[in-house]
Protein backbone atom coordinates (compact mmCIF):
# COMPACT_ATOMS: atom_id res chain seq x y z
CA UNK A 1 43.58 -10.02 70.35
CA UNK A 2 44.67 -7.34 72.91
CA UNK A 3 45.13 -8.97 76.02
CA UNK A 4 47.71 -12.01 74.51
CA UNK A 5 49.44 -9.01 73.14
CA UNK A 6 49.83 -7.17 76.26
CA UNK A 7 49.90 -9.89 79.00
CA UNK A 8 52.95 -9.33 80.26
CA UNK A 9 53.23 -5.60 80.43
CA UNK A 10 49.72 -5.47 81.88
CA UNK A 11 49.82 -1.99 79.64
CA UNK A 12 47.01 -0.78 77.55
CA UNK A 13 47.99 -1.82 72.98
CA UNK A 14 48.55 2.07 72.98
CA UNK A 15 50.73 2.55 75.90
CA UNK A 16 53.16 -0.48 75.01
CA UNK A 17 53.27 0.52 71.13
CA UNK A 18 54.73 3.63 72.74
CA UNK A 19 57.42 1.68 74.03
CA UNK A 20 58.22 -0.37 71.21
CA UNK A 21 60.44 0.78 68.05
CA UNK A 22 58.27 2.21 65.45
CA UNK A 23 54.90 2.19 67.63
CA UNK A 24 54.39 5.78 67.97
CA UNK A 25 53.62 5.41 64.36
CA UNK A 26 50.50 4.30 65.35
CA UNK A 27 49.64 6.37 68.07
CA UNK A 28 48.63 9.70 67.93
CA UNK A 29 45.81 12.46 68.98
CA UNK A 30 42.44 11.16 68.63
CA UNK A 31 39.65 13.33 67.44
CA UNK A 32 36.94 10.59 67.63
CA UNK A 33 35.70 8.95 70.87
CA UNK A 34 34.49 5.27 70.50
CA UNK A 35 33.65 2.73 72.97
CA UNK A 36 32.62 -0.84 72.49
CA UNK A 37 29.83 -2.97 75.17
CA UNK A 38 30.85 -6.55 74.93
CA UNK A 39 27.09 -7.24 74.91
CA UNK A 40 27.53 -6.20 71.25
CA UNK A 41 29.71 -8.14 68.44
CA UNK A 42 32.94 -7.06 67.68
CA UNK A 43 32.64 -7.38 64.08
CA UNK A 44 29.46 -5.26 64.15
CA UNK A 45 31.70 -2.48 65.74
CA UNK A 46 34.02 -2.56 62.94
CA UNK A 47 31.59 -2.26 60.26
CA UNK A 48 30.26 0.46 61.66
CA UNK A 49 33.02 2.26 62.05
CA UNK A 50 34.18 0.83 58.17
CA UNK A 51 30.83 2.93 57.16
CA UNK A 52 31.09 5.53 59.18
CA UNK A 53 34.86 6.51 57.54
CA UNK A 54 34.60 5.01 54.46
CA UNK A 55 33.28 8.17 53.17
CA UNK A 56 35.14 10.82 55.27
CA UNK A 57 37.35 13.73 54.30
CA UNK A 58 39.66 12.93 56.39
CA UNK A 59 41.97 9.72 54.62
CA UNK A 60 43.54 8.91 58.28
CA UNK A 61 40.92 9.39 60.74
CA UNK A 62 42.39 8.86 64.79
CA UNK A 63 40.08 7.47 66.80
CA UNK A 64 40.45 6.89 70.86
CA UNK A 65 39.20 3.54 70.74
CA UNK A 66 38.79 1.92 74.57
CA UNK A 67 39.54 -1.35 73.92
CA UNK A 68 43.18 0.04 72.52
CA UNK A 69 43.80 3.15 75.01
CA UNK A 70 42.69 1.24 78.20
CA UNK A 71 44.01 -1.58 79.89
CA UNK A 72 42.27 -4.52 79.30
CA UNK A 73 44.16 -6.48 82.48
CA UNK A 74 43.10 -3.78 84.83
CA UNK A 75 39.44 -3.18 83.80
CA UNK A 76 37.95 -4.77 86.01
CA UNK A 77 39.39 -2.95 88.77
CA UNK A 78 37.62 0.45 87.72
CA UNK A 79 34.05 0.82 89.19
CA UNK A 80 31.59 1.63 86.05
CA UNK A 81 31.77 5.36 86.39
CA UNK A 82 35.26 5.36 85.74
C-alpha cells in the first residue's frame, strides 16, 4: 500500500502528504508510538490498534505509526539500531 504510493518520491506517506494539497490534514503530532514486525500480520496490527481506541477518550487519537513516518524505500539502508 505505501511503497506504490510513494515510489517515486522515495519519501516516507507522511512526508509526501505534507507536500500534497490538503495532506497536512492528515498529519499532525503523535502522542502514541507504534511499530509493526513484518513477522506479524498486518491485519492483526490493525485490530489491535481498532481495540485498543475503540474505547478511548480521545475521538481522534495521532499515532506515529513507522510504516507511515518512515521511508519504506530507504529501510533497508538503516542498520537495526536505527
Amino acid at each position: 500500500f505505501v511503497m506504490p504510493l510513494t515510489k517515486d518520491s522515495q519519501l516516507s506517506l507522511c512526508e509526501q502528504l505534507l507536500l500534497e494539497e490538503n495532506g497536512a490534514d492528515f498529519v499532525a503530532t503523535a502522542k502514541v508510538f507504534l511499530s509493526h514486525a513484518w513477522t506479524y500480520p498486518f491485519l492483526d496490527v490493525l485490530d489491535a490498534v481498532e481495540r485498543r481506541f475503540s474505547s478511548s477518550q480521545d475521538p481522534n487519537p495521532v499515532v506515529w505509526f513507522d510504516i507511515f513516518s518512515v521511508s519504506q524505500h530507504k529501510s533497508d539502508e538503516r542498520d537495526f539500531t536505527w
